[in-house]
PDB file of N, CA and C in Angstrom:
ATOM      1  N   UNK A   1     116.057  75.136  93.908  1.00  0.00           N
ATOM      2  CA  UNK A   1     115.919  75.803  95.185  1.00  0.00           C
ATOM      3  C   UNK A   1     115.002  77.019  95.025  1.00  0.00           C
ATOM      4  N   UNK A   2     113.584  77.259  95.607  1.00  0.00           N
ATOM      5  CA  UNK A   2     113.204  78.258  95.809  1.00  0.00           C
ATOM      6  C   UNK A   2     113.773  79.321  96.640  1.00  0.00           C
ATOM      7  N   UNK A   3     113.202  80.579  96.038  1.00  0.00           N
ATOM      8  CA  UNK A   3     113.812  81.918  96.298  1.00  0.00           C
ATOM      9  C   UNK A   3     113.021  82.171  97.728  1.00  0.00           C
ATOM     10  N   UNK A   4     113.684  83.056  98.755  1.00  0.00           N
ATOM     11  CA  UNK A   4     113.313  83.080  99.851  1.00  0.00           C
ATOM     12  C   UNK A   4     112.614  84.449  99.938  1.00  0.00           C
ATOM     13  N   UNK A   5     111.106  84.286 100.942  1.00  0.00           N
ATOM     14  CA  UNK A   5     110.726  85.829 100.615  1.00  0.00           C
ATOM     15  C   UNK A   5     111.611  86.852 101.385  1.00  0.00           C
ATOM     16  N   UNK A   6     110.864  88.262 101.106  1.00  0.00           N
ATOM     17  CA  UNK A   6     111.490  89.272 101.220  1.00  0.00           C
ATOM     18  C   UNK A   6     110.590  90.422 102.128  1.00  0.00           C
ATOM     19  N   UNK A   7     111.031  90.474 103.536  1.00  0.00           N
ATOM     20  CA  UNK A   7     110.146  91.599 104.236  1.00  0.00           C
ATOM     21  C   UNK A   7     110.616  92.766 104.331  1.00  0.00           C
ATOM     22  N   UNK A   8     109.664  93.811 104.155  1.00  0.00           N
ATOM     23  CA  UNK A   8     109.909  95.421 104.678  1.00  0.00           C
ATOM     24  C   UNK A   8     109.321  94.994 106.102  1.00  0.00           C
ATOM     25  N   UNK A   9     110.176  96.129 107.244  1.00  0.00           N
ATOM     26  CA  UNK A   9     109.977  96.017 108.789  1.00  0.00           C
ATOM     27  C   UNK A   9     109.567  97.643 108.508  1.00  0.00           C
ATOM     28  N   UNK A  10     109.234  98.520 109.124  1.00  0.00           N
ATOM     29  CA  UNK A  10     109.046  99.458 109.241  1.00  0.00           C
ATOM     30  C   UNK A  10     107.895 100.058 110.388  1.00  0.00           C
ATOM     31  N   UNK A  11     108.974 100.921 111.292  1.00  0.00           N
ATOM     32  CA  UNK A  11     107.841 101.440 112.183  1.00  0.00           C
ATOM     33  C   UNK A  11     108.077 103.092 112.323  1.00  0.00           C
ATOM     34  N   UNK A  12     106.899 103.438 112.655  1.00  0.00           N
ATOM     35  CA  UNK A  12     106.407 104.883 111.734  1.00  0.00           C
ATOM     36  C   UNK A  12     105.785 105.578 112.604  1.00  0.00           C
ATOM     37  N   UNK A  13     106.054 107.023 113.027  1.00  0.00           N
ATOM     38  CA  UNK A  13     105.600 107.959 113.671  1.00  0.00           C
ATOM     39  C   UNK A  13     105.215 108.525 113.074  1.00  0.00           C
ATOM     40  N   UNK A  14     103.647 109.447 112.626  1.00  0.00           N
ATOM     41  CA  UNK A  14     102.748 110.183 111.878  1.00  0.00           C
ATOM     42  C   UNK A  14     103.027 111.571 112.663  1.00  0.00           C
ATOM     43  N   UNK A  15     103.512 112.768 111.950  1.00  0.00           N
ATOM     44  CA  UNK A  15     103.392 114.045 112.247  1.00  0.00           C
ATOM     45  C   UNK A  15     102.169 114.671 111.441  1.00  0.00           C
ATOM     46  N   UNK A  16     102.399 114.402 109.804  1.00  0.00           N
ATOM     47  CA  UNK A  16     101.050 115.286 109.276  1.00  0.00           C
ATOM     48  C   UNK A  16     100.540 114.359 108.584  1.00  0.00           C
ATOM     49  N   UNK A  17      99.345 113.655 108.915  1.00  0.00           N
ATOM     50  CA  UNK A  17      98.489 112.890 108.589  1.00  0.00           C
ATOM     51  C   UNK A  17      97.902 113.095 107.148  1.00  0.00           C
ATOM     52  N   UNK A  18      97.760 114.422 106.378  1.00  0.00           N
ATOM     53  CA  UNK A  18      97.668 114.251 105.092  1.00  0.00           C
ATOM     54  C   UNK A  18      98.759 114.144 104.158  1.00  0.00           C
ATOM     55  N   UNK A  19     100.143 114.223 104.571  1.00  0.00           N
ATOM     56  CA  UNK A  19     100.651 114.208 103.560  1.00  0.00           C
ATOM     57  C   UNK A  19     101.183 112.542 103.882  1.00  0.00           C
ATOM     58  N   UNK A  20     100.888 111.993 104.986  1.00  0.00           N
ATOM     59  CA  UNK A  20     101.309 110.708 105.092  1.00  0.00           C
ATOM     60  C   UNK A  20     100.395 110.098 104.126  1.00  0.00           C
ATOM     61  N   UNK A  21      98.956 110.130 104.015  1.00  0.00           N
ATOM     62  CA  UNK A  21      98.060 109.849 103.505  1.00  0.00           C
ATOM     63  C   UNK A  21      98.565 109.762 101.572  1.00  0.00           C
ATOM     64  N   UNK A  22      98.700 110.766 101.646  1.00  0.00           N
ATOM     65  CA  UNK A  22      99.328 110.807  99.789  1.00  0.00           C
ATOM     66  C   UNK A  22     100.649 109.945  99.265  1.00  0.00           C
ATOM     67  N   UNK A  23     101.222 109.331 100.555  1.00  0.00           N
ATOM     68  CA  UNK A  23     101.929 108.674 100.854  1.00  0.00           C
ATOM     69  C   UNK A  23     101.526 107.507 100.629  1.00  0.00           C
ATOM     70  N   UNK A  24     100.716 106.718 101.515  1.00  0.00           N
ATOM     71  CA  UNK A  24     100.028 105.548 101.124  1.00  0.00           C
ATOM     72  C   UNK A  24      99.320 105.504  99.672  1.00  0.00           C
ATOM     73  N   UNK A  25      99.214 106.634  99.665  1.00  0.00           N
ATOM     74  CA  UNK A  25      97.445 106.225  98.595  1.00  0.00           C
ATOM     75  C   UNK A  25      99.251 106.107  96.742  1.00  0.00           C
ATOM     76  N   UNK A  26      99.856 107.058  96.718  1.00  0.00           N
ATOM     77  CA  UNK A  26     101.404 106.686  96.038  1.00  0.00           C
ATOM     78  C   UNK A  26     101.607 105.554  95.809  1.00  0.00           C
ATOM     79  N   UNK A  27     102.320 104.980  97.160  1.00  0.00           N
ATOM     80  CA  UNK A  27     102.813 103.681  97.237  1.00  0.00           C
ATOM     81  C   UNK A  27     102.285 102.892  96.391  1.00  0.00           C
ATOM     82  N   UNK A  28     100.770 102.918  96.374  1.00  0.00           N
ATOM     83  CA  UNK A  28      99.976 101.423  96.438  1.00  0.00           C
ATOM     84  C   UNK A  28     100.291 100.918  95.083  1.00  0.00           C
ATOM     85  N   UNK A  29     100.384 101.963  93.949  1.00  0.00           N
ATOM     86  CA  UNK A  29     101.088 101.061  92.888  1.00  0.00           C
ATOM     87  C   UNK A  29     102.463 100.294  92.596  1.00  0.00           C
ATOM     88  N   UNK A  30     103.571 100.764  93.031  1.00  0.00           N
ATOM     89  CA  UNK A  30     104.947 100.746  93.819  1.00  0.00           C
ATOM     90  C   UNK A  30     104.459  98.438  94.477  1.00  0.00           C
ATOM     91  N   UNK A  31     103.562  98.754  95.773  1.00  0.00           N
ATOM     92  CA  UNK A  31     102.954  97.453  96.367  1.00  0.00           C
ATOM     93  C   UNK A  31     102.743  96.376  95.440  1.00  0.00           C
ATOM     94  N   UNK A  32     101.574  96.876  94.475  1.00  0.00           N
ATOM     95  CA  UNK A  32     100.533  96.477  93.870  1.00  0.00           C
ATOM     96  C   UNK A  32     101.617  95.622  92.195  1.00  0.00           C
ATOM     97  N   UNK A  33     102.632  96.492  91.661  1.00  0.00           N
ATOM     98  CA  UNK A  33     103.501  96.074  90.899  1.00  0.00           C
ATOM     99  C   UNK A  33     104.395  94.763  90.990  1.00  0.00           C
ATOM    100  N   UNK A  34     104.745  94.729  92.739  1.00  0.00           N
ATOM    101  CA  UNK A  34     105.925  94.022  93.377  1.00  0.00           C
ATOM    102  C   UNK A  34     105.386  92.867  93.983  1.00  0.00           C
ATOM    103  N   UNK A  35     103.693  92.743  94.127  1.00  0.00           N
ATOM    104  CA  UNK A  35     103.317  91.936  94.895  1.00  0.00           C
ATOM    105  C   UNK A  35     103.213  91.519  96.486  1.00  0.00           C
ATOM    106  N   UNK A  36     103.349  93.255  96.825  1.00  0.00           N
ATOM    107  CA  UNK A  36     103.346  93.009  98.559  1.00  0.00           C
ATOM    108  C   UNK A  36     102.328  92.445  98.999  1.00  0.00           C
ATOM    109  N   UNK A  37     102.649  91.909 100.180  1.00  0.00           N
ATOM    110  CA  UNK A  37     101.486  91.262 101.011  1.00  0.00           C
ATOM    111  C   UNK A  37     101.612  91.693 102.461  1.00  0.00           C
ATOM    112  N   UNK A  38     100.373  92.527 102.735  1.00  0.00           N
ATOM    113  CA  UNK A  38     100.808  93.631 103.863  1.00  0.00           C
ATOM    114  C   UNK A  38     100.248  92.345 105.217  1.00  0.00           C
ATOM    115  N   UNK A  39     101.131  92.455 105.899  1.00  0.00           N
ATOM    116  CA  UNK A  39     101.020  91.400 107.407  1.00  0.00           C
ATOM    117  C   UNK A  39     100.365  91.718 108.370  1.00  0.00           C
ATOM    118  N   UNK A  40     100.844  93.486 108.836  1.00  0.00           N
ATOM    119  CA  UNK A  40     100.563  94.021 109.477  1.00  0.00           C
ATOM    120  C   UNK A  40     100.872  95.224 109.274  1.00  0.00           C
ATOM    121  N   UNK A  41      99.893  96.022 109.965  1.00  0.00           N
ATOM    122  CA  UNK A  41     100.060  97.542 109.235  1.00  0.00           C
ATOM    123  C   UNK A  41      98.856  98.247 110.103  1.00  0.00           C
ATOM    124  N   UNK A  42      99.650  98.845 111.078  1.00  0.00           N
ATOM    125  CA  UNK A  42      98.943  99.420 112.125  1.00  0.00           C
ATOM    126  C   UNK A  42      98.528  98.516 112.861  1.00  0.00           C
ATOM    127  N   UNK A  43      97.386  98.832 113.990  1.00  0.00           N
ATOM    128  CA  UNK A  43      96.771  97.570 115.293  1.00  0.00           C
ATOM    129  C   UNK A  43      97.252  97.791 116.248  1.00  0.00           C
ATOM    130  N   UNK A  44      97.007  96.760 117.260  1.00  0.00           N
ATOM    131  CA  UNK A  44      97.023  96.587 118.244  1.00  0.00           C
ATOM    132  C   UNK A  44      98.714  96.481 118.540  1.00  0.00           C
ATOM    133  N   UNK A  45      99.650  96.657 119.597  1.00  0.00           N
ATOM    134  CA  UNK A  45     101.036  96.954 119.745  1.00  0.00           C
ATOM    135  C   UNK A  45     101.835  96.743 121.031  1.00  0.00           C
ATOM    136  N   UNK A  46     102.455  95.910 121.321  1.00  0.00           N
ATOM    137  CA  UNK A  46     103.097  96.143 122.761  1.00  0.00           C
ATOM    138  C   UNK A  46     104.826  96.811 122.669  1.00  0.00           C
ATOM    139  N   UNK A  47     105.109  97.621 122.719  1.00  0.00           N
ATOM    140  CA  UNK A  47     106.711  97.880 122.967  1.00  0.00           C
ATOM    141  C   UNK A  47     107.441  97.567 123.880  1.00  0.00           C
ATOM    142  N   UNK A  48     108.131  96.348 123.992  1.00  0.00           N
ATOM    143  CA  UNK A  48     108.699  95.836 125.323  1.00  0.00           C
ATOM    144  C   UNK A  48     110.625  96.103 125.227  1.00  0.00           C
ATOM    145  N   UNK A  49     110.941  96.399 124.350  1.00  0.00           N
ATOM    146  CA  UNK A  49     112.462  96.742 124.874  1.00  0.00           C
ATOM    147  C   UNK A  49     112.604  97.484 123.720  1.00  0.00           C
ATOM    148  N   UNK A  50     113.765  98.409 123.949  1.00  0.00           N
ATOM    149  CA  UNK A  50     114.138  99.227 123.006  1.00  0.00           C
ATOM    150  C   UNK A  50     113.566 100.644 123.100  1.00  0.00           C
ATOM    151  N   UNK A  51     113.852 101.246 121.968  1.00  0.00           N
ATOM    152  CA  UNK A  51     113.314 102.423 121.816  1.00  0.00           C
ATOM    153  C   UNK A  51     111.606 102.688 121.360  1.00  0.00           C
ATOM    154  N   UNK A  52     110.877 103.023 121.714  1.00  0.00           N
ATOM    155  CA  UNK A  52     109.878 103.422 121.509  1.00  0.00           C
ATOM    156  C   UNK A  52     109.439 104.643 121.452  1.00  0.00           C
ATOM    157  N   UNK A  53     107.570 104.696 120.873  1.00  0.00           N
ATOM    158  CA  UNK A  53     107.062 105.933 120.540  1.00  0.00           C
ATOM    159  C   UNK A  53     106.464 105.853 119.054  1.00  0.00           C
ATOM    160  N   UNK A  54     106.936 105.382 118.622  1.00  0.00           N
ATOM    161  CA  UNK A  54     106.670 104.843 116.985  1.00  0.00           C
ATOM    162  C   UNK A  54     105.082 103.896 117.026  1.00  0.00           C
ATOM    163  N   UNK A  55     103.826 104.587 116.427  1.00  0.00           N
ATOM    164  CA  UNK A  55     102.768 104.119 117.123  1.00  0.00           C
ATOM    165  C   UNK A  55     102.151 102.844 115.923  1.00  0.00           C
ATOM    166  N   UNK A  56     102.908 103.247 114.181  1.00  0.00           N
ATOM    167  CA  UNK A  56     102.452 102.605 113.142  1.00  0.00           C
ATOM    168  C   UNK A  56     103.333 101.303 113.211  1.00  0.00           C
ATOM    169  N   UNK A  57     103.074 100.033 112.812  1.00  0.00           N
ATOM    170  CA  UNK A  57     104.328  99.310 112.879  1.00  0.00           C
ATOM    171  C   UNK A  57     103.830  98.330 111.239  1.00  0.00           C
ATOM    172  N   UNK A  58     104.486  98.241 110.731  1.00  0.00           N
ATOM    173  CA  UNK A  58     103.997  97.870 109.387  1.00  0.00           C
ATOM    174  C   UNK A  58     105.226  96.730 108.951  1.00  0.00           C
ATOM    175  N   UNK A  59     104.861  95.244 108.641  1.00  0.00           N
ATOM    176  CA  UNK A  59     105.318  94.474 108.119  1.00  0.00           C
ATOM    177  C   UNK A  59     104.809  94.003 106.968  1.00  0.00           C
ATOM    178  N   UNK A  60     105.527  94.264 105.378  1.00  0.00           N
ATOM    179  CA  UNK A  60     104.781  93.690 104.137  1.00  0.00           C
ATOM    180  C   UNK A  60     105.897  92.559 103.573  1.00  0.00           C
ATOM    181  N   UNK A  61     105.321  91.094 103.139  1.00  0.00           N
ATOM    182  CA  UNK A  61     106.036  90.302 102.182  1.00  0.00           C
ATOM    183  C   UNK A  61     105.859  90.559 101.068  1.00  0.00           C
ATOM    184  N   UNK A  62     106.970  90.162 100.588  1.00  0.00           N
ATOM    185  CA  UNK A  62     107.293  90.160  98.538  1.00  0.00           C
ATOM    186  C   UNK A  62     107.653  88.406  98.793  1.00  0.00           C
ATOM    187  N   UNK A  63     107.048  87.522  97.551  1.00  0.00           N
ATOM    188  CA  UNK A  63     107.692  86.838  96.948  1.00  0.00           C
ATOM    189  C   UNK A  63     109.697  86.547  97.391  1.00  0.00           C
ATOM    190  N   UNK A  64     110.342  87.862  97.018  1.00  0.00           N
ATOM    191  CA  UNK A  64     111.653  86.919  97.027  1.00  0.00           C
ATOM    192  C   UNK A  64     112.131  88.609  97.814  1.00  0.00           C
ATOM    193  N   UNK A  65     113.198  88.030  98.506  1.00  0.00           N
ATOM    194  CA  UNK A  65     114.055  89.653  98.966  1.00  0.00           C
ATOM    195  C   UNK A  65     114.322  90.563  97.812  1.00  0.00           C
ATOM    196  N   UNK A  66     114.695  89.980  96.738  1.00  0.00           N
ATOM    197  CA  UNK A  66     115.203  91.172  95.532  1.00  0.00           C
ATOM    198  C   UNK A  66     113.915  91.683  95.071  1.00  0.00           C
ATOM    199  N   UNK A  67     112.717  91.362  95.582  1.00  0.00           N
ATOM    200  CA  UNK A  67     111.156  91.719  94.902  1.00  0.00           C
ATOM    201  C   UNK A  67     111.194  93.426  95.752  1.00  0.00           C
ATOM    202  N   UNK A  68     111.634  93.107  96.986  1.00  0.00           N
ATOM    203  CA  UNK A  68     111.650  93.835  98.181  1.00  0.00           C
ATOM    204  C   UNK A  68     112.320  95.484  97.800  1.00  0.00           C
ATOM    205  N   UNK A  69     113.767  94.800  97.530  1.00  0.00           N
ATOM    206  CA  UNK A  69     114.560  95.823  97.325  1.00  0.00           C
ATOM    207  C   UNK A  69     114.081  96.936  96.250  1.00  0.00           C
ATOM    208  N   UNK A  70     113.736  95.900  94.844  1.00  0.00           N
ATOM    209  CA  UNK A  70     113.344  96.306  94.215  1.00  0.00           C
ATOM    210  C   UNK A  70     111.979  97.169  93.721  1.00  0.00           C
ATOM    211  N   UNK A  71     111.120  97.045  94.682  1.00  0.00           N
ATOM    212  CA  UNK A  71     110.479  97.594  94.539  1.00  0.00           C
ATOM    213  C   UNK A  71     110.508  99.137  95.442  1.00  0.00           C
ATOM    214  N   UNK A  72     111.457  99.173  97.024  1.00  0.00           N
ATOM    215  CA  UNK A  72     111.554 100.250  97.144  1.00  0.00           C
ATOM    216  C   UNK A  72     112.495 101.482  96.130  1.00  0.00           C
ATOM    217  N   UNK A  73     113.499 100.852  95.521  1.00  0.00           N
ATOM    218  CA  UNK A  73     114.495 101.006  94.184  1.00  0.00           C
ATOM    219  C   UNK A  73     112.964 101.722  93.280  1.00  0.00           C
ATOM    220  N   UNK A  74     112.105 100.776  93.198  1.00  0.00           N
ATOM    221  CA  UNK A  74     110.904 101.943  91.788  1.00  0.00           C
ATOM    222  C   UNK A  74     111.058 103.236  91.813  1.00  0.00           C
ATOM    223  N   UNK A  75     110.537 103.455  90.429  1.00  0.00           N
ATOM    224  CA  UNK A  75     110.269 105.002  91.045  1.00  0.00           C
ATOM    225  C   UNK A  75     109.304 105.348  91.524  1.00  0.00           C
ATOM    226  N   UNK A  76     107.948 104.324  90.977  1.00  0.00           N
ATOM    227  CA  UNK A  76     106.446 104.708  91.582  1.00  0.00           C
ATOM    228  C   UNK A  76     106.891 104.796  93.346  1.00  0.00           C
ATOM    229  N   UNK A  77     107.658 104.253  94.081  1.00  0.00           N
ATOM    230  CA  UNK A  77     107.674 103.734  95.416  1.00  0.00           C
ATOM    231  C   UNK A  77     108.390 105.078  95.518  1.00  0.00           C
ATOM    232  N   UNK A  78     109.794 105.750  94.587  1.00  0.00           N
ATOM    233  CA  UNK A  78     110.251 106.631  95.429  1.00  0.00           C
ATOM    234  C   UNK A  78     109.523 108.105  95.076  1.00  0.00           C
ATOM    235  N   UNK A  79     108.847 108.115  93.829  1.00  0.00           N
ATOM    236  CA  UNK A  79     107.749 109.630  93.954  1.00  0.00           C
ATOM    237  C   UNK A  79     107.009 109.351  95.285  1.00  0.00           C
ATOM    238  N   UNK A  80     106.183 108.378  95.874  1.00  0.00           N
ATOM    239  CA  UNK A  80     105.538 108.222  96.829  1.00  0.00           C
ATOM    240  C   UNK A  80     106.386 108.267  98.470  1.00  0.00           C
ATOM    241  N   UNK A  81     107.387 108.109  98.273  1.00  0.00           N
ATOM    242  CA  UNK A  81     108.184 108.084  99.533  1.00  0.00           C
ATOM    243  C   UNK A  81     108.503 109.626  99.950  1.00  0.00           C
ATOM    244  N   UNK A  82     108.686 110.478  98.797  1.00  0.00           N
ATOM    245  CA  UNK A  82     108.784 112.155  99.131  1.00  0.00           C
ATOM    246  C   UNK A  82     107.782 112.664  99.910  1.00  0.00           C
ATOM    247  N   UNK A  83     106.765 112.345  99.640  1.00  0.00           N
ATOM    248  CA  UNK A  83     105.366 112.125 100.307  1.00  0.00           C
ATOM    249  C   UNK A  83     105.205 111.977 101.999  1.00  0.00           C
ATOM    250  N   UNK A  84     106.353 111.374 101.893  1.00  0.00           N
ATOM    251  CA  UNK A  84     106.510 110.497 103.886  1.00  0.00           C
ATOM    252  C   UNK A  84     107.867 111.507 104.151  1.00  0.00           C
ATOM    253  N   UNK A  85     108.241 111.713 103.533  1.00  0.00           N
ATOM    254  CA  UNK A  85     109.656 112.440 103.959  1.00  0.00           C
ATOM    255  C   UNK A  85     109.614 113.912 105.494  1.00  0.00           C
ATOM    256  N   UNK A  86     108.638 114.535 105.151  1.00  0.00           N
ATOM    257  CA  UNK A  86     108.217 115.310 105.955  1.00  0.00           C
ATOM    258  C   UNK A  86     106.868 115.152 106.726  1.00  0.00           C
ATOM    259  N   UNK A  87     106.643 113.807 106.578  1.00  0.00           N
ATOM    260  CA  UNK A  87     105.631 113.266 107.407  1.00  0.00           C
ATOM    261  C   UNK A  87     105.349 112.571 108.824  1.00  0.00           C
ATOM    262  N   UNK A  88     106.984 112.493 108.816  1.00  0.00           N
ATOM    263  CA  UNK A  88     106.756 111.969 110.099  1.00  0.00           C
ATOM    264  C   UNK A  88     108.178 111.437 110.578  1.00  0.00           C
ATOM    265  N   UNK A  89     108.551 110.356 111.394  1.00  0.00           N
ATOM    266  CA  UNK A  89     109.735 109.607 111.489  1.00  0.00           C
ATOM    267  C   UNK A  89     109.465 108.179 111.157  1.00  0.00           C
ATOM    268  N   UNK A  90     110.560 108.014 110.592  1.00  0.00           N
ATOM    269  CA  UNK A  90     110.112 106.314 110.464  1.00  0.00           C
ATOM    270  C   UNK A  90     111.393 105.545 110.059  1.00  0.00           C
ATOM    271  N   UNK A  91     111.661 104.082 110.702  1.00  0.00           N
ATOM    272  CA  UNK A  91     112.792 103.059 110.421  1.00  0.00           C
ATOM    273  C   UNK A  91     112.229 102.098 108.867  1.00  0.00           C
ATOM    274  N   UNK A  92     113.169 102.118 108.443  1.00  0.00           N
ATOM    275  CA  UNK A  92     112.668 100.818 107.185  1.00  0.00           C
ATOM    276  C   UNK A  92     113.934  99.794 107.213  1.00  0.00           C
ATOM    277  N   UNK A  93     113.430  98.766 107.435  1.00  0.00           N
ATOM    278  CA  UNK A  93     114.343  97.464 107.267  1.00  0.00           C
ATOM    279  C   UNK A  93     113.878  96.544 105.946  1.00  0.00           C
ATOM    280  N   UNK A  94     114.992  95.669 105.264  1.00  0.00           N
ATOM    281  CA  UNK A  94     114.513  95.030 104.195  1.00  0.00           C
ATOM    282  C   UNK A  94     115.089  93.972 104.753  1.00  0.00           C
ATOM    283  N   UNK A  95     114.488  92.553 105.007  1.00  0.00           N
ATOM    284  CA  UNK A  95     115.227  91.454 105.888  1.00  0.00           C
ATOM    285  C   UNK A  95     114.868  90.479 104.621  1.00  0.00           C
ATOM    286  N   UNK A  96     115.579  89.230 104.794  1.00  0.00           N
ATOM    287  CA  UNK A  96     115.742  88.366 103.332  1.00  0.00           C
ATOM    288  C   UNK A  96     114.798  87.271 104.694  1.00  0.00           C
ATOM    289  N   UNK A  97     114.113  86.884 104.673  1.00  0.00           N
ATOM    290  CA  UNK A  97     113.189  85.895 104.763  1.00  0.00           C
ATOM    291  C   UNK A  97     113.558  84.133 105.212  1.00  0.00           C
ATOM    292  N   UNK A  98     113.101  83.753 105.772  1.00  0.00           N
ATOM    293  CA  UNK A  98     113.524  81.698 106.069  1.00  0.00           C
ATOM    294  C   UNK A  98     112.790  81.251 104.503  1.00  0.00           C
TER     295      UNK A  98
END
């Protein structure tokens, strides 16, 4: 039986654009280790129910859900996440995949 992938959901309100920035540019080894595969990440957007305002909306696959977990679990991912902490608002979901 293959392993089922693994998505981060995450949607993201930018307050200070450079330290979000040191944020991304962090991450990318954290990504780059785990094998993300970014889906979507920023663009075009409709908000039709729920709460809104959140203008970034970012979906990345891993290989398997535990790729997922595990890679926000790094540490490269959590030095880089301090980075976003005062950057803005943002939801993160880790969903196990079909």
């Amino acid at each position: 039986m293959s392993q089922k992938p693994g998505y981060w959901i995450a949607h993201v309100h930018v307050t200070d654009p450079e330290s979000y920035a040191r944020y991304v540019e962090g991450a990318r080894a954290a990504f780059e280790k785990y094998g993300a595969e970014f889906l979507a990440r920023g663009g075009r957007h409709a908000e039709l129910e729920g709460a809104q305002g959140r203008e970034r909306h970012v979906v990345i696959r891993f290989a398997s859900y535990q790729q997922a977990l595990d890679c926000y679990g790094s540490p490269e991912y959590q030095a880089a996440r301090k980075h976003r902490e005062n950057a803005g608002e943002a939801t993160l979901t880790i969903v196990e995949g079909l």
